[in-house]
Protein backbone atom coordinates (compact mmCIF):
# COMPACT_ATOMS: atom_id res chain seq x y z
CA UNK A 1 -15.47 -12.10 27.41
CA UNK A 2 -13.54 -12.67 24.60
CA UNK A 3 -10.90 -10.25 23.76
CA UNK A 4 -11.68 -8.31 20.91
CA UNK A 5 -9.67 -7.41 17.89
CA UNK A 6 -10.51 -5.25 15.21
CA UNK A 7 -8.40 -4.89 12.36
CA UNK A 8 -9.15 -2.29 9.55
CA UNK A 9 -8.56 -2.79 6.11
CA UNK A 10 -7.23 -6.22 4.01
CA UNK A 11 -4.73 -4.44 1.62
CA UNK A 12 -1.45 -6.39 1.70
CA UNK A 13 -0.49 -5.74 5.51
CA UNK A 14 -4.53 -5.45 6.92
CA UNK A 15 -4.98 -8.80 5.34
CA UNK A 16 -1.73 -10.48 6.52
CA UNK A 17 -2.27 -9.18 10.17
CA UNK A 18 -5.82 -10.77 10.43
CA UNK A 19 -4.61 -13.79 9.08
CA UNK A 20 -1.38 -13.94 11.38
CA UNK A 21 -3.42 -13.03 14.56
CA UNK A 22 -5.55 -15.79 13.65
CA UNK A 23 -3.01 -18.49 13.05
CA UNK A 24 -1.35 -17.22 16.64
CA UNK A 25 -4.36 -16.84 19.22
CA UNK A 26 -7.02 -19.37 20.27
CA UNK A 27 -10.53 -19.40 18.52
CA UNK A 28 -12.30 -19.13 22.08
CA UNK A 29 -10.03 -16.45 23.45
CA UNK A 30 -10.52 -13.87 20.84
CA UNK A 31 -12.87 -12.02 18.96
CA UNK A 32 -11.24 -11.15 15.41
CA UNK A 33 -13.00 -8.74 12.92
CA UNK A 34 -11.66 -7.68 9.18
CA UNK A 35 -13.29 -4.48 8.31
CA UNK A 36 -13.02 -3.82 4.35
CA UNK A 37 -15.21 -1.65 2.05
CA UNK A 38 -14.83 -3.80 -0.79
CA UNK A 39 -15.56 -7.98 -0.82
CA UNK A 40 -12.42 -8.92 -2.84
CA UNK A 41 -8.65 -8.30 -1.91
CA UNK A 42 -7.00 -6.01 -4.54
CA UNK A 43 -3.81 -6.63 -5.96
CA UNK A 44 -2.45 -2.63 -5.85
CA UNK A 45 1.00 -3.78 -6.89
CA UNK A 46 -1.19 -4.72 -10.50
CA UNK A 47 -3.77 -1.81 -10.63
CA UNK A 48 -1.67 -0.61 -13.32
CA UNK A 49 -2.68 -4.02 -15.55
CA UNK A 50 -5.50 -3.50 -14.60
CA UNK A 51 -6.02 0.16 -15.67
CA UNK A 52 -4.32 -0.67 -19.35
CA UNK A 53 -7.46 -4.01 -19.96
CA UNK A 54 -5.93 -6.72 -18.53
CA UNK A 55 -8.26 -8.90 -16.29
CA UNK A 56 -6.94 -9.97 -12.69
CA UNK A 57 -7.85 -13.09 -10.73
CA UNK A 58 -10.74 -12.82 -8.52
CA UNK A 59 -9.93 -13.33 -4.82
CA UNK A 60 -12.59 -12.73 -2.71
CA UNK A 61 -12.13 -12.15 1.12
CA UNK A 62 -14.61 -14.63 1.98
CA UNK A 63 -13.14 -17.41 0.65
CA UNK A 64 -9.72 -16.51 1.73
CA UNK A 65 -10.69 -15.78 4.97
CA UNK A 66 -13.20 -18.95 5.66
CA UNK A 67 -12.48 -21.19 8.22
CA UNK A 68 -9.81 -19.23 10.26
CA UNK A 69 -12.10 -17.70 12.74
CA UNK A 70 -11.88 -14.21 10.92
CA UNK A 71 -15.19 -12.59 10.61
CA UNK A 72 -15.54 -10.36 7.84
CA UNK A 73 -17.36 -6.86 7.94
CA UNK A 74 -17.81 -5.07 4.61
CA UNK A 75 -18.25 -2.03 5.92
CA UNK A 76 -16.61 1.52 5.42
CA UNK A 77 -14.59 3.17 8.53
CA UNK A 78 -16.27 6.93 9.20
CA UNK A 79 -14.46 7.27 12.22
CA UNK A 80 -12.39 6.24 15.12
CA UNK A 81 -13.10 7.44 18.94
CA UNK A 82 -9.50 6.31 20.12
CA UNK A 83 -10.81 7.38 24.08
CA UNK A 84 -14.07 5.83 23.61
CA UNK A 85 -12.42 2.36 21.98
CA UNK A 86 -14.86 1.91 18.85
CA UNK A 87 -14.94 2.62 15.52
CA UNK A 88 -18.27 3.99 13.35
CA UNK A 89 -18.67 1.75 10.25
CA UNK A 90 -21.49 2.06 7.52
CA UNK A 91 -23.12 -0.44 5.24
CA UNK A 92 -26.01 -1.59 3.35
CA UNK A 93 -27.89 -1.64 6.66
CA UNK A 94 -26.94 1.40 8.23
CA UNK A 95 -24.52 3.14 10.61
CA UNK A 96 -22.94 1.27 13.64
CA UNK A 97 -20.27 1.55 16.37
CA UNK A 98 -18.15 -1.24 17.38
CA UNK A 99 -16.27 -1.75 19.72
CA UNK A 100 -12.45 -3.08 20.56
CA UNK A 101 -9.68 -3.72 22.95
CA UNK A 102 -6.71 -3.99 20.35
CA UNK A 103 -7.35 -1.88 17.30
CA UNK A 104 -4.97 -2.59 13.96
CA UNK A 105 -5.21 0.57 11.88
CA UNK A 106 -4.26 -0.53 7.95
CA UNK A 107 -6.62 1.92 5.81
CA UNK A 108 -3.18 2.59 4.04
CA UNK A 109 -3.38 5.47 1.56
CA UNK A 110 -4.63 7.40 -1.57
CA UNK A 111 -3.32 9.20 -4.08
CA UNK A 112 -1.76 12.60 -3.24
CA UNK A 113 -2.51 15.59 -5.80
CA UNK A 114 0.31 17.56 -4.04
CA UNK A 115 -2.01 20.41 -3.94
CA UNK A 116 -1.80 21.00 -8.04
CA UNK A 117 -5.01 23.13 -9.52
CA UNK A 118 -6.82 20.52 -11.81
CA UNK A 119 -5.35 17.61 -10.92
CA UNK A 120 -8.32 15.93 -8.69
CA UNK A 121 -11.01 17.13 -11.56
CA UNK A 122 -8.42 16.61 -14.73
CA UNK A 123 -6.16 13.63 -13.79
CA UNK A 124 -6.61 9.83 -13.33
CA UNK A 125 -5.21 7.43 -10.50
CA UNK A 126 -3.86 4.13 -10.03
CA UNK A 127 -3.59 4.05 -6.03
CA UNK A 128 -6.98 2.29 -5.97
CA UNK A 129 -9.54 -0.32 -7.73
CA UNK A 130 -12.18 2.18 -8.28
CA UNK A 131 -9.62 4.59 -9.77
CA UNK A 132 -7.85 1.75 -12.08
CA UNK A 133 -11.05 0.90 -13.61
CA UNK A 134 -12.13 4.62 -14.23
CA UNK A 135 -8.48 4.89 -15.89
CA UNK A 136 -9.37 1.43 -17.96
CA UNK A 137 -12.64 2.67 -19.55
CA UNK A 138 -10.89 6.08 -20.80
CA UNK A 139 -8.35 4.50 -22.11
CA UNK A 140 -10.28 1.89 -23.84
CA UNK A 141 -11.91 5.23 -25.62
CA UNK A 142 -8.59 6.45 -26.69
CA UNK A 143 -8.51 6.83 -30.53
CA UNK A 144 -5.29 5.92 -32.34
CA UNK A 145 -2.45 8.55 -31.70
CA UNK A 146 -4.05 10.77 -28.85
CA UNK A 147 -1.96 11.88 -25.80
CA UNK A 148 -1.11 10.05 -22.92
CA UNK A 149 1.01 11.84 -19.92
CA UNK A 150 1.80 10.11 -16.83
CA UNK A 151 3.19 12.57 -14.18
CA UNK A 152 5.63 11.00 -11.77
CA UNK A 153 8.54 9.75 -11.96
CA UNK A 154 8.73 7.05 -9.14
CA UNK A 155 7.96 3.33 -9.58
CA UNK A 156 4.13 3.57 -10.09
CA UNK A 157 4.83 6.58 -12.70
CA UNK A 158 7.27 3.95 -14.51
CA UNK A 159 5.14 1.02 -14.25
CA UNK A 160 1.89 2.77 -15.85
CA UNK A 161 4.01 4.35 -18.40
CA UNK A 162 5.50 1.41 -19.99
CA UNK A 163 2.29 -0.90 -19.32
CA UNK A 164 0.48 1.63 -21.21
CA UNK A 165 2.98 2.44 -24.34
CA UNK A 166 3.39 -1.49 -24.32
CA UNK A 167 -0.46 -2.42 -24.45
CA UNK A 168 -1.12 0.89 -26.80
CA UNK A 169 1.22 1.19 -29.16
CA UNK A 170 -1.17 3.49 -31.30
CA UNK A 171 -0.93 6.37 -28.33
CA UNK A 172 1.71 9.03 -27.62
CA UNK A 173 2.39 8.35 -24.12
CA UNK A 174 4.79 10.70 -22.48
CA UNK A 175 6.06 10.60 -18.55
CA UNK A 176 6.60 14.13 -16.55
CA UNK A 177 9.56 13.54 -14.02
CA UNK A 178 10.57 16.40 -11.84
CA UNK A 179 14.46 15.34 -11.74
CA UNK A 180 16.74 12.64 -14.00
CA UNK A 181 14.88 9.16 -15.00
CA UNK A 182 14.88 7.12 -12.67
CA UNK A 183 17.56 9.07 -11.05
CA UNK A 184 17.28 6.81 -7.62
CA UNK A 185 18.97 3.60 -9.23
CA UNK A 186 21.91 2.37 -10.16
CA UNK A 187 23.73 3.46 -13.91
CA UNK A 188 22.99 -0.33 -15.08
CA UNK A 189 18.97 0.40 -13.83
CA UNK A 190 19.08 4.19 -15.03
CA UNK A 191 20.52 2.53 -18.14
CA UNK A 192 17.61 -0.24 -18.60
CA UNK A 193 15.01 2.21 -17.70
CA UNK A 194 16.07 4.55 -20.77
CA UNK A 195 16.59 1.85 -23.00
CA UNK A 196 12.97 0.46 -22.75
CA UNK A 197 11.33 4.11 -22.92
CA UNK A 198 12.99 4.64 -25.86
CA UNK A 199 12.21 1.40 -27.45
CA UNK A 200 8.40 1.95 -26.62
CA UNK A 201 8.54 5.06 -27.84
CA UNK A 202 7.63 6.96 -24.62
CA UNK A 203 8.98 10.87 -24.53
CA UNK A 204 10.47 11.85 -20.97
CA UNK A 205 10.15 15.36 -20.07
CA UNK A 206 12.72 15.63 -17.06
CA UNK A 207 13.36 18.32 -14.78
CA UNK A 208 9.67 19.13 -15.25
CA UNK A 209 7.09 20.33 -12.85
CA UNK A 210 3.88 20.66 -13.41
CA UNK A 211 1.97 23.56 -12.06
CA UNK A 212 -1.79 22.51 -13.51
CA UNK A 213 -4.27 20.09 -15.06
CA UNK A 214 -6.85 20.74 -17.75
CA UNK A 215 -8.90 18.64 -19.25
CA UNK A 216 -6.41 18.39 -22.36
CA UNK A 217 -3.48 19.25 -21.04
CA UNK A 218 -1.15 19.68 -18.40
CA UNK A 219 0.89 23.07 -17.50
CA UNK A 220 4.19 22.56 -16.45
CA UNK A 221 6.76 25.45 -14.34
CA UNK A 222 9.00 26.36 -17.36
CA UNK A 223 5.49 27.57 -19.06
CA UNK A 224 5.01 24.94 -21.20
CA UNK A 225 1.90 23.22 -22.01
CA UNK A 226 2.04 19.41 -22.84
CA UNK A 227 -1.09 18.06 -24.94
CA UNK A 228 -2.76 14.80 -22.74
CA UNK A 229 -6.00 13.65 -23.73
CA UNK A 230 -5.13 11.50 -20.30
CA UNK A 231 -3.38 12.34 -17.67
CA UNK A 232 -2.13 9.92 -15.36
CA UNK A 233 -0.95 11.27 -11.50
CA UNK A 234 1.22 9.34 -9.84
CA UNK A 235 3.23 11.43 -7.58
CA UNK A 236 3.09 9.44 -4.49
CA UNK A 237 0.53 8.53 -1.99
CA UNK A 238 -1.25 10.84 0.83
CA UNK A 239 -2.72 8.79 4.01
CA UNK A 240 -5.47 7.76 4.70
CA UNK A 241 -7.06 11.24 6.18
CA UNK A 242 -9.18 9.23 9.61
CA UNK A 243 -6.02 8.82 11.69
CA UNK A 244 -5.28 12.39 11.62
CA UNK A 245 -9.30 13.32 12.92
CA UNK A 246 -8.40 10.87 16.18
CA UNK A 247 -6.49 11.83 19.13
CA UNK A 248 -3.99 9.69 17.62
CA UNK A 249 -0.37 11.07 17.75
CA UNK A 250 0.28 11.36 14.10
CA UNK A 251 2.92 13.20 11.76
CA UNK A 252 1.96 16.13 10.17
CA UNK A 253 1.12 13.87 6.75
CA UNK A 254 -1.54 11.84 8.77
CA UNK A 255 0.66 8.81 9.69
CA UNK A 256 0.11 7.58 13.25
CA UNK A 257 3.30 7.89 15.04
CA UNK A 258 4.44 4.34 16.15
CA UNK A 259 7.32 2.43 18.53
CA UNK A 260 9.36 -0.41 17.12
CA UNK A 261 6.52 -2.80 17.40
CA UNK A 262 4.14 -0.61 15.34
CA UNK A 263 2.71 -0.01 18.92
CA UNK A 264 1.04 4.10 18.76
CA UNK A 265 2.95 5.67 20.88
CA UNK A 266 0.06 7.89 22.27
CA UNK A 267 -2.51 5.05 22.46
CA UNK A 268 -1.16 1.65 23.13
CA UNK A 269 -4.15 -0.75 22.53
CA UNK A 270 -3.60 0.74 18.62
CA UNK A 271 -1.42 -0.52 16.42
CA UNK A 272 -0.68 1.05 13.01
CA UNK A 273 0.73 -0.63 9.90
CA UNK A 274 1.61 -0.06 6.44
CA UNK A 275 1.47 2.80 4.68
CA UNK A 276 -0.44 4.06 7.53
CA UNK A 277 2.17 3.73 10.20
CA UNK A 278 5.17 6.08 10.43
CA UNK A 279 7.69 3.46 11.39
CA UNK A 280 11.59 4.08 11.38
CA UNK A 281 13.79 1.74 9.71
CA UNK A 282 17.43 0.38 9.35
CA UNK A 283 19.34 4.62 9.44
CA UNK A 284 16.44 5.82 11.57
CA UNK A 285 14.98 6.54 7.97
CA UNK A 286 10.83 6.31 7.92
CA UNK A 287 9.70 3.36 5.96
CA UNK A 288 8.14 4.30 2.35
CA UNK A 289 4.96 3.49 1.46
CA UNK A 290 5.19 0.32 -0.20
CA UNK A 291 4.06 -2.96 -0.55
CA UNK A 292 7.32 -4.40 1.24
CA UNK A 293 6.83 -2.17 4.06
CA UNK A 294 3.67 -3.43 4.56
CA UNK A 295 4.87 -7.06 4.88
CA UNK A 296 7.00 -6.09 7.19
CA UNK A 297 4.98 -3.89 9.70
CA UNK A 298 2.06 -6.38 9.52
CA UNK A 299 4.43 -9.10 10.43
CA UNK A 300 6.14 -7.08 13.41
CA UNK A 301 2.12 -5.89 14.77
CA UNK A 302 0.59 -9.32 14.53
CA UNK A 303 3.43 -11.18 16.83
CA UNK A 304 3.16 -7.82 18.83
CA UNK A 305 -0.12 -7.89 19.47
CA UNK A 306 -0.18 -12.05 20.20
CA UNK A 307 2.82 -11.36 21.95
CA UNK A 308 1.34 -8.75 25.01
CA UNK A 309 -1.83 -11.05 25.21
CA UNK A 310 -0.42 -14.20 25.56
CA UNK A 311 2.59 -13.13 27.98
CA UNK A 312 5.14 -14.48 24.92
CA UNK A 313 8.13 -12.46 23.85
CA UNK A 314 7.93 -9.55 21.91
CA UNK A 315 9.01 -9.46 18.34
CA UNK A 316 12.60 -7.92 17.70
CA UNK A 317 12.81 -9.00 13.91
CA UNK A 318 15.10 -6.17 12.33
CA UNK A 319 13.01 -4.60 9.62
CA UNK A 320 15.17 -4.05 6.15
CA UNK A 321 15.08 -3.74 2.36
CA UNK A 322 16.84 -6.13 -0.27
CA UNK A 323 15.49 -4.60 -3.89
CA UNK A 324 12.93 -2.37 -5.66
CA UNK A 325 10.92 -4.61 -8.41
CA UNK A 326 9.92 -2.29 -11.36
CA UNK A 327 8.16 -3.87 -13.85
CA UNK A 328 8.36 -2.22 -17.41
CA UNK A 329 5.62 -3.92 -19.31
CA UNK A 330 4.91 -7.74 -19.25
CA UNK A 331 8.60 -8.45 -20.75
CA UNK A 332 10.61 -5.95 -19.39
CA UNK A 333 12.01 -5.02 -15.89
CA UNK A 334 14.86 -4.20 -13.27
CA UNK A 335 15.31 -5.56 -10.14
CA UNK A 336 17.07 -2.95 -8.32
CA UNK A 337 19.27 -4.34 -5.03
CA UNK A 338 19.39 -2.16 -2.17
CA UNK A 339 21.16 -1.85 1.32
CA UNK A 340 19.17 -2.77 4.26
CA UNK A 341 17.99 1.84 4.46
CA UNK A 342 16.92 1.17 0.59
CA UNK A 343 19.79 2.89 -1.26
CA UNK A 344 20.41 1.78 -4.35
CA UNK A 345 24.23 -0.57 -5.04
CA UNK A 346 25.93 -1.43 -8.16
CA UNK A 347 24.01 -4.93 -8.64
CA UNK A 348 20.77 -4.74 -10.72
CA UNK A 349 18.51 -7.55 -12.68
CA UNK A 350 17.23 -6.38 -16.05
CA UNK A 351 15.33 -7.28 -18.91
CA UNK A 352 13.05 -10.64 -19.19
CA UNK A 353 14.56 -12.48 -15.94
CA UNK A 354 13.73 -9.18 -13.83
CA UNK A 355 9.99 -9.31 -15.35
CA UNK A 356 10.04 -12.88 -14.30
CA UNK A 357 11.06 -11.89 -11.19
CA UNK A 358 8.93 -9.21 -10.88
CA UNK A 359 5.80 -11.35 -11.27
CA UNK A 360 6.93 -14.28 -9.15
CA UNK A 361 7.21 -11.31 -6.54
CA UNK A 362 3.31 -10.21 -7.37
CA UNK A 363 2.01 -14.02 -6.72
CA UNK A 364 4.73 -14.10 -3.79
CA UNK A 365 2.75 -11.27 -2.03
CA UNK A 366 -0.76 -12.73 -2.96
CA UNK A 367 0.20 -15.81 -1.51
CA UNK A 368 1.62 -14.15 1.72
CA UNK A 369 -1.95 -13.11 2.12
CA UNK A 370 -3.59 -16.24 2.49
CA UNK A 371 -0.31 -17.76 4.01
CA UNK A 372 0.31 -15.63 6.33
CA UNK A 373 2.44 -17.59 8.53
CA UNK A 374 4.69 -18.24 5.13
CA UNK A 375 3.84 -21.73 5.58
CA UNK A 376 5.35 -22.39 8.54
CA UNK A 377 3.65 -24.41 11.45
CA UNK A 378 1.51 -22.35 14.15
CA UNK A 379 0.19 -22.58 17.51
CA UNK A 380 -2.47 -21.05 18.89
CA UNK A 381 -2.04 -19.96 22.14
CA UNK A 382 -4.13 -18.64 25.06
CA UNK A 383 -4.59 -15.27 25.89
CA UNK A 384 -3.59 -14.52 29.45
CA UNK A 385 -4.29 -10.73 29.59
CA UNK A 386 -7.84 -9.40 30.26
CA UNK A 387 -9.09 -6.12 28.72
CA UNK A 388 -9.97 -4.68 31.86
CA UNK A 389 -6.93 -5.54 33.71
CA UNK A 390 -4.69 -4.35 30.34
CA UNK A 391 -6.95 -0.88 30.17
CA UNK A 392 -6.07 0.24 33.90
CA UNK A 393 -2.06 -1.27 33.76
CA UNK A 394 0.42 1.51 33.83
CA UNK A 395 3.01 -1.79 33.12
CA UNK A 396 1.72 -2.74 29.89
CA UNK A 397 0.97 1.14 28.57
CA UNK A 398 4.53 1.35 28.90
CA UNK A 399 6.08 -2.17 27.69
């Protein structure tokens, strides 16, 4: 029998790990499956383009996917029997189980309403497609010189801000931050960051907290109530909630709990990657949720995984951060460097060269996707290890 694979979900790191597994094991050997709810890879690093009008390039998984020996399921996960080995999916036609001997868990993450009283009825997200597009139409109903409030002051809250202020001109946008803006980077970012607001016209309320979303408004610690005919919630993502229903070691924020090989360390024929996966970094400091962490874990769990089967040597690629890409509009940006734990240094890119960089980053990842060997040449090579013989081997569970 061939051995079978099931990865779940083709965000950035689901994608790049079917795609690497498939460029790394033989055709005959294996049995590869992509589950995905949705036929078409989303761009999340551009959801907020997306959410302000602009249209983004098609790329359905079918076509990036044919030829490679990937088979495709459109399908949504409704659970995961970790003891049992399969995972329930439902589609057009129906439920189903199926079934795996190396599971790749990348259902990634949601937005995260941090528990705030109005904010899943009130507010709009950008952490998804469906979301983005839901933002787009009320946006597109805005009349000239109604309220816009984007709460959140991290990179998503900064990119929506600005794309929105830039595109609309006509509306009051305002961002909510609870500390300094953009307090994490350097002066020169900090700087650049204030400079554009202030140029699009954007009003920061920092220090703020808000305690509540209505309809028209948000509430805010101090007592004060800002006007928003839209509110925008970006404060962070929340995991995928599946993982945490399994018998999956997982953190108390639903991220499975994995070794240095994005291995579960509970369950060993799962893997977990991207924002899904609570992996340490350079410092011992857990990964954020980010598009560059996903590169990274998908790259360590895909030579992992081809690694074990085919008797080759495991991966020891040391995982680490070079910058933070903040877009601020289509002409405006900073490229924040970083040490290898993500803390911000002196050196930062701004203005038009750091939006060119920005976007040349955007395509970069896209292309990772369908490249994701980067280009360089492969070979396929047989597996050697047998599901039975793997399931009952107290060496592997512990290698």
């Amino acid at each position: 029998m061939p051995h079978r694979i099931i990865v779940l979900g083709a965000g950035y790191a689901g994608a790049v790990t079917a795609g690497r597994l498939a460029k790394r094991l033989r055709r005959e050997d294996v049995a590869l499956t992509l589950v995905n709810a949705e036929p078409d890879f989303v761009e999340r690093v551009r959801l907020h383009q997306l959410a302000i009008g602009q249209d983004l390039r098609p790329r359905p998984l079918s076509e990036m996917f044919a030829g490679t020996g990937v088979e495709l399921r459109l399908a949504k996960v409704t659970g995961i029997d970790v003891d049992r080995r399969t995972v329930a999916v439902i589609d057009a036609n129906g439920a189903e189980e199926l079934e795996y001997d190396t599971l790749v868990y990348a259902l990634g993450s949601g937005w995260n309403t941090q528990g705030v009283p109005g904010a899943a009825e009130h507010a709009h997200e950008i952490a998804g497609r469906p979301g983005a597009l839901r933002l787009r139409e009320r946006l597109a109903g805005l009349a000239t010189g109604q309220s816009v409030v984007v709460v959140g002051g991290g990179l998503t809250g900064l990119e929506a801000a600005t794309e929105i202020a830039e595109a609309r001109p006509d509306l009051d946008v305002a961002l909510a931050a609870r500390g300094e803006l953009a307090d994490w980077l350097s002066p020169k970012g900090r700087g650049h960051v204030r400079k554009v607001f202030e140029k699009l016209g954007i009003t920061v309320h920092e220090h703020t907290v808000v305690t509540g979303v209505e309809a028209d408004r948000v509430a805010t610690a101090d007592g004060t109530s800002v006007p928003a005919a839209v509110t925008v919630w970006t404060t962070g993502f929340a995991a995928h909630p599946i993982a945490k229903a399994t018998a999956l070691e997982v953190t108390g924020t639903g991220q499975i709990v994995v070794d240095g090989t994005m291995r579960s360390v509970s369950h060993p024929e799962v893997y977990a990657i991207g924002d899904a996966a609570m992996a340490v970094g350079p410092g011992d400091k857990p990964l954020r949720m980010s598009c560059a962490s996903g590169g990274f874990t998908a790259w360590q769990a895909a030579d992992a995984v081809a690694a074990r089967l085919t008797g080759g040597k495991l991966p020891n690629v040391p995982i680490r951060y070079f910058n933070q890409c903040i877009s601020l509009g289509r002409k405006e940006g900073v490229i924040q460097y970083v040490t290898a734990d993500d803390r911000a240094v002196r050196a930062a890119l701004t203005g038009r060269l750091a939006a060119v960089y920005k976007e040349l980053v955007c395509k970069g990842a896209a292309w990772g996707v369908g490249n994701p060997t980067l280009g360089m040449p492969t070979r396929r090579r047989r597996v050697v290890q047998q599901p039975a013989a793997r399931a009952g081997s107290a060496v592997e569970a512990s290698a």
